[in-house]
Protein backbone atom coordinates (compact mmCIF):
# COMPACT_ATOMS: atom_id res chain seq x y z
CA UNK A 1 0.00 0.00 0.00
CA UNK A 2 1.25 3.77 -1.31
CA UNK A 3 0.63 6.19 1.41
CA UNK A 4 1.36 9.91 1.00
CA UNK A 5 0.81 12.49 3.62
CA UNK A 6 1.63 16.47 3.37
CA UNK A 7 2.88 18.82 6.07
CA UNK A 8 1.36 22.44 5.79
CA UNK A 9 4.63 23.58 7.15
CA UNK A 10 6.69 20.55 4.78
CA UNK A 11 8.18 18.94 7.48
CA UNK A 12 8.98 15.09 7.83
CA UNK A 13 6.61 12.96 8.87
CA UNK A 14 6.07 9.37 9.79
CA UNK A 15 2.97 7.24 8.16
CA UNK A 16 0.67 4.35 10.32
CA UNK A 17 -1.58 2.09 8.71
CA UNK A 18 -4.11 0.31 10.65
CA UNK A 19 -4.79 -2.25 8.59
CA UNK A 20 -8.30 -3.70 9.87
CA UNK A 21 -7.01 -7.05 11.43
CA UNK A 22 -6.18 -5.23 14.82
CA UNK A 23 -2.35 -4.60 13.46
CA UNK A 24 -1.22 -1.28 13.17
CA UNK A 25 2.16 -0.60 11.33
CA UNK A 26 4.17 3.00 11.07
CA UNK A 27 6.78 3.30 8.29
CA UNK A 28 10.03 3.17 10.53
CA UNK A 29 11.03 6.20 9.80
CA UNK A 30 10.53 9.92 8.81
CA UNK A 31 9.72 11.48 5.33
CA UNK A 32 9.24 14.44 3.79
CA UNK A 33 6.03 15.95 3.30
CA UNK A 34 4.76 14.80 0.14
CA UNK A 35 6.87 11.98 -0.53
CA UNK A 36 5.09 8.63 -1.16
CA UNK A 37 5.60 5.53 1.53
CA UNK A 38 5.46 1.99 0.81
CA UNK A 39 4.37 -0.54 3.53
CA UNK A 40 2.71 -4.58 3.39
CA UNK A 41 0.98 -6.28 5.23
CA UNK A 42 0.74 -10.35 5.37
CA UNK A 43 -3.42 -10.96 6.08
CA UNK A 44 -3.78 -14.73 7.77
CA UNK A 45 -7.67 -15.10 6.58
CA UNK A 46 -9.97 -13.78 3.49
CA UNK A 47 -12.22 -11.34 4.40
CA UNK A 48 -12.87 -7.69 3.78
CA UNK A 49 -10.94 -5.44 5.93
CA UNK A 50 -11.09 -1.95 6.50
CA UNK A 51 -7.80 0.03 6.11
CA UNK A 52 -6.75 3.14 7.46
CA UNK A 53 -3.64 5.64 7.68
CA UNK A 54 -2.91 8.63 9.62
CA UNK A 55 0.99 10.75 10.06
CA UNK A 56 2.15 12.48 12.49
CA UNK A 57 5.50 14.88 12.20
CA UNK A 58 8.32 15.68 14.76
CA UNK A 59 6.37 17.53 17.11
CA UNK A 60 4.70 15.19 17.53
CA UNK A 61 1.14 16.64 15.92
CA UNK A 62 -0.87 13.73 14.77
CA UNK A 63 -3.07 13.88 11.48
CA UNK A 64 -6.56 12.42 11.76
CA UNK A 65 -7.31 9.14 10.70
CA UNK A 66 -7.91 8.62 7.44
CA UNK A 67 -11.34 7.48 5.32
CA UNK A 68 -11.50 3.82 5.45
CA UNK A 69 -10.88 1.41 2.79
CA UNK A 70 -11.91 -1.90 2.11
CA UNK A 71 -9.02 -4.57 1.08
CA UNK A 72 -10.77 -7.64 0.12
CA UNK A 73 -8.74 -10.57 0.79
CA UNK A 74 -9.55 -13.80 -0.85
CA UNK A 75 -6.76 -16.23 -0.75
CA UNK A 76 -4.08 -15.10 1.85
C-alpha cells in the first residue's frame, strides 16, 4: 500500500496504517512531506478489511485518521 501524507509547514513525517485485522504498522522512519511511503501487510484469513492511515511529524502533531478502505482478501 502507497501512502502519501503532506505537512502544511513541509516537514517530515512518519505514516501508520491500521490495517483492519487489529495490526497497526508506522513506516520506521521519517519522510518528507509529500513523498510517497510503501508498507505490506501479510493478512492470515480472506475477508474484507477496513484500512486506514494517519501521520504524524516531529512535534509530535498527529493527522486524523484517514477514510476507510476496504481490502478484500480472498486467498491469503
Amino acid at each position: 500500500m502507497d501512502v502519501t501524507c503532506y505537512d502544511p509547514d513541509g516537514g517530515q513525517l512518519r505514516v501508520y496504517v491500521a490495517w483492519g485485522d487489529g495490526d497497526t504498522s508506522d513506516s520506521g522512519g521519517f519522510v518528507y512531506s509529500g513523498q510517497s511511503v510503501q508498507l505490506d501487510h501479510t493478512y492470515r484469513q480472506a475477508d474484507t478489511f477496513q484500512v486506514r492511515a494517519q501521520c504524524h511529524d516531529l512535534a509530535p502533531l498527529f493527522s486524523e485518521w484517514s477514510s476507510p478502505r476496504p481490502v478484500v482478501v480472498a486467498n491469503p
